[in-house]
C-alpha atoms as a PDB file:
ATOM      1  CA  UNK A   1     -10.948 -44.339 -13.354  1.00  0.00           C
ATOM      2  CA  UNK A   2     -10.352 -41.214 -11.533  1.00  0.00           C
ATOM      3  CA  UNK A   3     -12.833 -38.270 -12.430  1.00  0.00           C
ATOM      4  CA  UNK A   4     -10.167 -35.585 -13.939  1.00  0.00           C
ATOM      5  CA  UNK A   5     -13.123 -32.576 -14.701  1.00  0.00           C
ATOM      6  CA  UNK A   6     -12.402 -31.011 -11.505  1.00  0.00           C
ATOM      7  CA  UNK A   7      -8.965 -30.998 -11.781  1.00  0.00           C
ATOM      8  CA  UNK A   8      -9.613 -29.470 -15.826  1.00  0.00           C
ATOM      9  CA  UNK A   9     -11.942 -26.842 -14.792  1.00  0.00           C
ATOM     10  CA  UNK A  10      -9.691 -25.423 -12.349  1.00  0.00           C
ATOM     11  CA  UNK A  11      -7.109 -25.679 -14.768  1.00  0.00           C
ATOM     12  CA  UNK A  12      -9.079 -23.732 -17.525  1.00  0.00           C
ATOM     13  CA  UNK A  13     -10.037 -21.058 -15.075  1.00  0.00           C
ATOM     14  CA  UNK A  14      -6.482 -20.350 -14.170  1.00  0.00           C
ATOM     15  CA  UNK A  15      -5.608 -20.194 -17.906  1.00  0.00           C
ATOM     16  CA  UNK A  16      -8.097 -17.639 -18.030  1.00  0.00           C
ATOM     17  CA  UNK A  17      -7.539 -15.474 -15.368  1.00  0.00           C
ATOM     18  CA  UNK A  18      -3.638 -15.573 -16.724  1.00  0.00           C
ATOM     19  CA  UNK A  19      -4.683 -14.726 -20.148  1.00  0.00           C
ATOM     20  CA  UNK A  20      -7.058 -11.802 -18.504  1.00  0.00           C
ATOM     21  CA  UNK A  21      -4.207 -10.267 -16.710  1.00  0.00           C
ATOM     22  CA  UNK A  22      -1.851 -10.451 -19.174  1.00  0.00           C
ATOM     23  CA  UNK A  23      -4.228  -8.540 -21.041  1.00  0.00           C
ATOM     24  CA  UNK A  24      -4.914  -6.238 -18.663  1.00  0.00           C
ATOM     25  CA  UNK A  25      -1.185  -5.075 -18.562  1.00  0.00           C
ATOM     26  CA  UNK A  26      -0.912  -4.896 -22.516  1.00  0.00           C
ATOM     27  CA  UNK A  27      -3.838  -2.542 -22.083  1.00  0.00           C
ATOM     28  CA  UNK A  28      -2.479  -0.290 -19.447  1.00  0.00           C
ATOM     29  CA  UNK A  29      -1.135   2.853 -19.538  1.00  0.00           C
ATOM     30  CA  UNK A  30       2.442   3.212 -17.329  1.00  0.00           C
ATOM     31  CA  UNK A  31       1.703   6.634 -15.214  1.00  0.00           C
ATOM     32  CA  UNK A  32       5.007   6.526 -13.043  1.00  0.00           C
ATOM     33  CA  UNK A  33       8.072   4.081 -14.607  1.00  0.00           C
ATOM     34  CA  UNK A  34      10.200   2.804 -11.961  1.00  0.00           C
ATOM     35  CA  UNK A  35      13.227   5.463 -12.048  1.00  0.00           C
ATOM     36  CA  UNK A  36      10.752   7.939 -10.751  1.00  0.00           C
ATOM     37  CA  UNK A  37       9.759   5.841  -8.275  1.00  0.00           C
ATOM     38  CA  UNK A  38      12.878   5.027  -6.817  1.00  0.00           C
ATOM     39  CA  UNK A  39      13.190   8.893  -6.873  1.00  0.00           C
ATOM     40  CA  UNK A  40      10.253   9.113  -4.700  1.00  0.00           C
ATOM     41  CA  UNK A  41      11.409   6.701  -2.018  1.00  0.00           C
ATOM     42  CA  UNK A  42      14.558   8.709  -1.778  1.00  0.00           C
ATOM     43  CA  UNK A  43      12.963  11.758  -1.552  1.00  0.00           C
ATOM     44  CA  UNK A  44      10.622  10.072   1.481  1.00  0.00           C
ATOM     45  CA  UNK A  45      13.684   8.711   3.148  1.00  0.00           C
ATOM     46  CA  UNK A  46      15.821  11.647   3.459  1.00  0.00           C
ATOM     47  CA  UNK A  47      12.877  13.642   5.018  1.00  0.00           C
ATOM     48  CA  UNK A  48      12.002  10.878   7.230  1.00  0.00           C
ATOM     49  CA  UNK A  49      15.464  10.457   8.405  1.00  0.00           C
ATOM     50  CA  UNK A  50      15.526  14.258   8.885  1.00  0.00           C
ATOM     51  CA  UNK A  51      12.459  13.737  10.860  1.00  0.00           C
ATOM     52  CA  UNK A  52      12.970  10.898  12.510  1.00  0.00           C
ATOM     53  CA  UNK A  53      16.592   9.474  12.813  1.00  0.00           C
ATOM     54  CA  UNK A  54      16.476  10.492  16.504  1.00  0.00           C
ATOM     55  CA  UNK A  55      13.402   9.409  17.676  1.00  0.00           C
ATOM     56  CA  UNK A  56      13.730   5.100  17.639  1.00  0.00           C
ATOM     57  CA  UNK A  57      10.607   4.976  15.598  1.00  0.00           C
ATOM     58  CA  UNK A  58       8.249   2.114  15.115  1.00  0.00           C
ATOM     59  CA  UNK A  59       7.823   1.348  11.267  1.00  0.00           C
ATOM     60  CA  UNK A  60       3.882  -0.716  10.984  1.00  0.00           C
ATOM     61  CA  UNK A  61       3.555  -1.904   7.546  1.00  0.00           C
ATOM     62  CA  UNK A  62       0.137  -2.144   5.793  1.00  0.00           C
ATOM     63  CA  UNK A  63       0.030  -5.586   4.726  1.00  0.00           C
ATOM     64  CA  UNK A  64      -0.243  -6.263   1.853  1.00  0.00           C
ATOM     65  CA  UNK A  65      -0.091  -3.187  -0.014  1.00  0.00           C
ATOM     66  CA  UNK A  66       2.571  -1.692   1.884  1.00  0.00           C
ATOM     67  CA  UNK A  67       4.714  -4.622   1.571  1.00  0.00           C
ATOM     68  CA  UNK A  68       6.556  -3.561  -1.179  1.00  0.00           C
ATOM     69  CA  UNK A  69       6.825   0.576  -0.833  1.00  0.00           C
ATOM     70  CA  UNK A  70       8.008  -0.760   3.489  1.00  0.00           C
ATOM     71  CA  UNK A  71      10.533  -3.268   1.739  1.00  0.00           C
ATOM     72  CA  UNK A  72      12.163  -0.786  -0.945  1.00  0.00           C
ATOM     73  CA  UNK A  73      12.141   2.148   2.024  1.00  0.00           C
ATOM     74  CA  UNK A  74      13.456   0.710   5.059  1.00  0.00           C
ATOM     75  CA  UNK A  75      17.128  -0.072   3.485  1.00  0.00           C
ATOM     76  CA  UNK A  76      17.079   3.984   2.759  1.00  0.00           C
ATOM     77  CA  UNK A  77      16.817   4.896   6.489  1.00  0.00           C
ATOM     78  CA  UNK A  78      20.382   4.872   7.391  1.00  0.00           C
ATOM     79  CA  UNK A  79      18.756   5.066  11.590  1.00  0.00           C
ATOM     80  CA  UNK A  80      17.502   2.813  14.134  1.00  0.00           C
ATOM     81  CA  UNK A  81      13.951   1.416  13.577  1.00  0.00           C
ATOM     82  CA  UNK A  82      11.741  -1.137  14.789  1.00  0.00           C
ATOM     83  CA  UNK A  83       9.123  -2.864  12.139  1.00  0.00           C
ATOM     84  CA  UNK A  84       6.091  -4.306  12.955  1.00  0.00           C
ATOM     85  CA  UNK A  85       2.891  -4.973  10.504  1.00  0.00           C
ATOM     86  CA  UNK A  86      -0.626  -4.857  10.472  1.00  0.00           C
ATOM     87  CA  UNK A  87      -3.429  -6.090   7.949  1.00  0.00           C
ATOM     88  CA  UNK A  88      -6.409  -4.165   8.149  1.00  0.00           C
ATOM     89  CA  UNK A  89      -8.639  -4.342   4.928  1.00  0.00           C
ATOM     90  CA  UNK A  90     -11.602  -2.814   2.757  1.00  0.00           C
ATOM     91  CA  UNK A  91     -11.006  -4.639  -0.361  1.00  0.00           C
ATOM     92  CA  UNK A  92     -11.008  -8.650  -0.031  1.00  0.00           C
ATOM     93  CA  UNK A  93     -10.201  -8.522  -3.728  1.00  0.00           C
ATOM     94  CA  UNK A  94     -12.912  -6.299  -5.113  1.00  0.00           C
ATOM     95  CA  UNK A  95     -11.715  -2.620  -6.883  1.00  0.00           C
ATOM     96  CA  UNK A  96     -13.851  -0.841  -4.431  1.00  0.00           C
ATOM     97  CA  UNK A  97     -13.926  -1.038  -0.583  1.00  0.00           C
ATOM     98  CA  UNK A  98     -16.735  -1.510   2.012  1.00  0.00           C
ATOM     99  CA  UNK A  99     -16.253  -1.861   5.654  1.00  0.00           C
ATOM    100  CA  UNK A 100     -12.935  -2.111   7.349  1.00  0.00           C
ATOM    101  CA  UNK A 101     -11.647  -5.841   8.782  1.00  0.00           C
ATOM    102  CA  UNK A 102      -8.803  -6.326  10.917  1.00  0.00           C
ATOM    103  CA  UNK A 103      -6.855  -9.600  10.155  1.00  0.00           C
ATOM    104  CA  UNK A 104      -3.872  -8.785  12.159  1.00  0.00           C
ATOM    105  CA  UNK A 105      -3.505  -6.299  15.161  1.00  0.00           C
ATOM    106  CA  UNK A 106       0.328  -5.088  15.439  1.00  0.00           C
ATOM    107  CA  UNK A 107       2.446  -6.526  17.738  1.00  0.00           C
ATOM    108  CA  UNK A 108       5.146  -4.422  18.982  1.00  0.00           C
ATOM    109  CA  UNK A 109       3.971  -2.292  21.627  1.00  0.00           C
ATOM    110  CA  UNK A 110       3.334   1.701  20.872  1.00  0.00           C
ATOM    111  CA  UNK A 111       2.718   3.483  23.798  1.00  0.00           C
ATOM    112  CA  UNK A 112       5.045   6.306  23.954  1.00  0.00           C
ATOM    113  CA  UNK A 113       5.905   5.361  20.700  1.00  0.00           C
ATOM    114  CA  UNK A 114       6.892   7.743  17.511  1.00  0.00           C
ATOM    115  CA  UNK A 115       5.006   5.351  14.948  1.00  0.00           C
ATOM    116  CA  UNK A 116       5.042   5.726  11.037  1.00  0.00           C
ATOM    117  CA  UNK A 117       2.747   3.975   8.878  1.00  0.00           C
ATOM    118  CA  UNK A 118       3.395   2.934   5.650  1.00  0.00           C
ATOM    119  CA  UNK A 119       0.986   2.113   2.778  1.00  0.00           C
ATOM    120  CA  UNK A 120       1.084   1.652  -0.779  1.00  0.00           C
ATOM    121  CA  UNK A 121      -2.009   4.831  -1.988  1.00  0.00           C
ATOM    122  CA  UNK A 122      -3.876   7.439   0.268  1.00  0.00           C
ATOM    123  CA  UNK A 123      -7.394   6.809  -1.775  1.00  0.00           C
ATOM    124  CA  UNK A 124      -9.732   7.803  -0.059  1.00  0.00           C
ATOM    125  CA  UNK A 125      -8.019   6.876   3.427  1.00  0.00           C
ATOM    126  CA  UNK A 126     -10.251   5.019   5.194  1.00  0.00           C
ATOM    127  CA  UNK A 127      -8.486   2.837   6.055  1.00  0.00           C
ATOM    128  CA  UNK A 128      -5.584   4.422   7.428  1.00  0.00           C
ATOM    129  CA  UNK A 129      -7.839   7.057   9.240  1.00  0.00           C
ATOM    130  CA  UNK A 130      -8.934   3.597  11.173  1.00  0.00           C
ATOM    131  CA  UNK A 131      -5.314   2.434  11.503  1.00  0.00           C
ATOM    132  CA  UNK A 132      -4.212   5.770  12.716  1.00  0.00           C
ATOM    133  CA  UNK A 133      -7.382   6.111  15.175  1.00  0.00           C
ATOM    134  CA  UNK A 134      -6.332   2.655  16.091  1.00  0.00           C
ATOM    135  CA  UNK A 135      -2.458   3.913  17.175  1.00  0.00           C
ATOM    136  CA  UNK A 136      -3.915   7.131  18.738  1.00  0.00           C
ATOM    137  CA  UNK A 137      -6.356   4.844  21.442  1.00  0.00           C
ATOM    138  CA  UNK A 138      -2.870   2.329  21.613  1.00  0.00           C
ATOM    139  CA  UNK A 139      -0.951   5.295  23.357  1.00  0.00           C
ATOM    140  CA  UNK A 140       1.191   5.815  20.757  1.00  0.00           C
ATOM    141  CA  UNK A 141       3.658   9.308  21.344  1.00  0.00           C
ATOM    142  CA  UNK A 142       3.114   9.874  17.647  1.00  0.00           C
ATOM    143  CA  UNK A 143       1.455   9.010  14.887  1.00  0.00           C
ATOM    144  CA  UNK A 144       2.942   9.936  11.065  1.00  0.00           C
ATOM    145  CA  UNK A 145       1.266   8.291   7.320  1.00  0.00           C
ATOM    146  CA  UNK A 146       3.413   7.295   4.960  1.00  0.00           C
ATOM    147  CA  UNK A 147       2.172   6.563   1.276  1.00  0.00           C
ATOM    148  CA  UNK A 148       4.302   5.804  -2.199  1.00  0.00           C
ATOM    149  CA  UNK A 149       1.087   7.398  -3.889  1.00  0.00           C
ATOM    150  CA  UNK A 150      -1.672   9.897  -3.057  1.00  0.00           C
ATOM    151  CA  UNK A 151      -4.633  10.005  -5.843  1.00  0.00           C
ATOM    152  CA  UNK A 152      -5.888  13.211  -6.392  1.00  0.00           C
ATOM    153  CA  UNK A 153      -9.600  13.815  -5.947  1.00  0.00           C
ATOM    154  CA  UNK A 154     -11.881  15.445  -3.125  1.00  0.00           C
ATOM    155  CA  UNK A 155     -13.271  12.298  -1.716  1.00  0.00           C
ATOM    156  CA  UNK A 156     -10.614  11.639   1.347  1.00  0.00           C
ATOM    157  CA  UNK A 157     -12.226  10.393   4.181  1.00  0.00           C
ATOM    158  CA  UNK A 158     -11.001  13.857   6.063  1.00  0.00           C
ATOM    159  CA  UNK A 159     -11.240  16.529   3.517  1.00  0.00           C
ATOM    160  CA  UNK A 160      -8.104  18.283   2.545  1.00  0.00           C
ATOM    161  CA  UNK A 161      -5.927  15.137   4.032  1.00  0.00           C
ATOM    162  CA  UNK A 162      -2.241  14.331   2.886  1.00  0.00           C
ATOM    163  CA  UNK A 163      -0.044  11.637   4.132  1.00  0.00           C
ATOM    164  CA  UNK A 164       2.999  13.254   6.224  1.00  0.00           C
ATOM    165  CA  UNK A 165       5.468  11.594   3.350  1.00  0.00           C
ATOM    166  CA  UNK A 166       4.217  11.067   0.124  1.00  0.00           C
ATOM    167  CA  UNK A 167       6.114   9.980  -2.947  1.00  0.00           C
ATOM    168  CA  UNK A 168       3.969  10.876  -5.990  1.00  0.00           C
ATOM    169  CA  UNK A 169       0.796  12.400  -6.475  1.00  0.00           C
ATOM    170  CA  UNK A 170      -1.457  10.364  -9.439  1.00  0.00           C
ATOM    171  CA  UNK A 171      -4.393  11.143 -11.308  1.00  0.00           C
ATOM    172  CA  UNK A 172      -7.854   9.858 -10.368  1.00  0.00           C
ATOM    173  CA  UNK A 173      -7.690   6.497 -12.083  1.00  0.00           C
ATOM    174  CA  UNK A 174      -7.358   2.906 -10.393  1.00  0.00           C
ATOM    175  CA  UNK A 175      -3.708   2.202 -10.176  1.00  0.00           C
ATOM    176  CA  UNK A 176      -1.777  -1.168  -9.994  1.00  0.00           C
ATOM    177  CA  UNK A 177       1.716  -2.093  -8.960  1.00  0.00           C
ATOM    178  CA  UNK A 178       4.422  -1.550  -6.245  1.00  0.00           C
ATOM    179  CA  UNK A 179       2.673  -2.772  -3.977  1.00  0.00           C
ATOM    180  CA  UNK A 180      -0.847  -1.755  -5.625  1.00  0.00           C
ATOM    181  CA  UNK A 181      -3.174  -4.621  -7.001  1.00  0.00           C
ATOM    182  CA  UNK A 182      -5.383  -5.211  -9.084  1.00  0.00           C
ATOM    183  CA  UNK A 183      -7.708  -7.977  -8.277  1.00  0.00           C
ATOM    184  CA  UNK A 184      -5.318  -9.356  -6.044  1.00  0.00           C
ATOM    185  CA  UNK A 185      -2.332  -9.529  -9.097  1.00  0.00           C
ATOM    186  CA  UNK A 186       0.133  -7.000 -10.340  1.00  0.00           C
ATOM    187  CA  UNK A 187       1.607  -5.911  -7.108  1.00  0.00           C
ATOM    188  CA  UNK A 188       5.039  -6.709  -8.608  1.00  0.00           C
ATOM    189  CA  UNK A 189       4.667  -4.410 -11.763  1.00  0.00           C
ATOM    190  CA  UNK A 190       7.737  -2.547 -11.720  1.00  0.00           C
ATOM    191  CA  UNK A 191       6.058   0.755 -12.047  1.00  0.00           C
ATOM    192  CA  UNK A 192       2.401   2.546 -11.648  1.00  0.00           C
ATOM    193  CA  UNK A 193       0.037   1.488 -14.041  1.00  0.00           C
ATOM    194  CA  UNK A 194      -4.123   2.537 -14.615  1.00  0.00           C
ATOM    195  CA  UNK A 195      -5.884   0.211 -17.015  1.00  0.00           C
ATOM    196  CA  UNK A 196      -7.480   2.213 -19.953  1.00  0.00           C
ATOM    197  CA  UNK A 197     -11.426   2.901 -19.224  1.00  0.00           C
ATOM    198  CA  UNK A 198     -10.899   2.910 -15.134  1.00  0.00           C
END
């Protein structure tokens, strides 16, 4: 007879991670609904396109946060663009980061380039200070940061720093959806959510 306890823990531990993120949004405040987030990615896209619409940028989405704030903004920019991505990392599933891994380099070439990268949150912008050092040493002509949300605090990794297009500006809480996990789940909440306590 087939040994089946492997195949019932794993089941039980996916019943309880469900459970514990279904918890986790009943016990979540909502910060930004999603009209005012649309809002915010029309707001970027008519300054970008008044930045940029002449310029045959290069688009390098953040995978996988920017995923979703690159996929709702492109379709805005009424211009011709290239897209590319790039997975560079601090997380690997933990709330706070540690040092930076590359998973994917970017593909299309940027020398002489006007590049735009888009992420999901300037934190405390590690990471995209590495991304952007990154396009700087690649050649590229330009380099501009593009964030759905920039948390408010004094701990950016160059004081005083603020993405070139910025939707919304959150409080100093851990923040989940659009793009934004937590623990890997709730990138697809249709809004900006902080779980009560972080």
């Amino acid at each position: 007879m087939p040994d089946t306890s492997h195949h019932e823990r794993f089941a039980s531990e996916w019943q309880r991670q469900h459970a514990d993120m279904r918890a986790l949004m009943a016990q979540s405040d909502c910060l930004v609904e999603r009209p005012a987030v649309e809002a915010a990615l029309d707001r970027m896209a008519e300054q970008m396109t008044r930045d940029l619409a002449d310029y045959l940028p290069v688009f390098y989405c953040v995978m996988n946060g920017g995923l979703i704030t690159t996929g709702h903004l492109l379709p805005r920019l009424g211009f011709p663009l290239e897209v590319d991505y790039l997975h560079a990392t601090r997380y690997r599933g933990e709330l706070h980061g540690s040092e930076l891994h590359w998973r994917v380099a970017p593909e299309v070439d940027m020398r002489g380039r006007h590049v735009v990268i888009v992420d999901d949150i300037l934190d405390e912008g590690t990471t995209l200070a590495a991304i952007i050092e990154h396009c700087r040493a690649s050649g590229a002509a330009s380099i501009a940061s593009a964030v759905l949300v920039d948390k408010q605090h004094d701990r950016k990794a160059i004081p005083g720093w603020r993405a070139d297009y910025c939707g919304l500006e959150v409080e100093d809480r851990y923040v989940f959806g659009f793009g934004m996990d937590y623990k890997g789940y709730w990138r697809n909440a249709p809004g900006i959510f902080a779980p009560r306590g972080l």
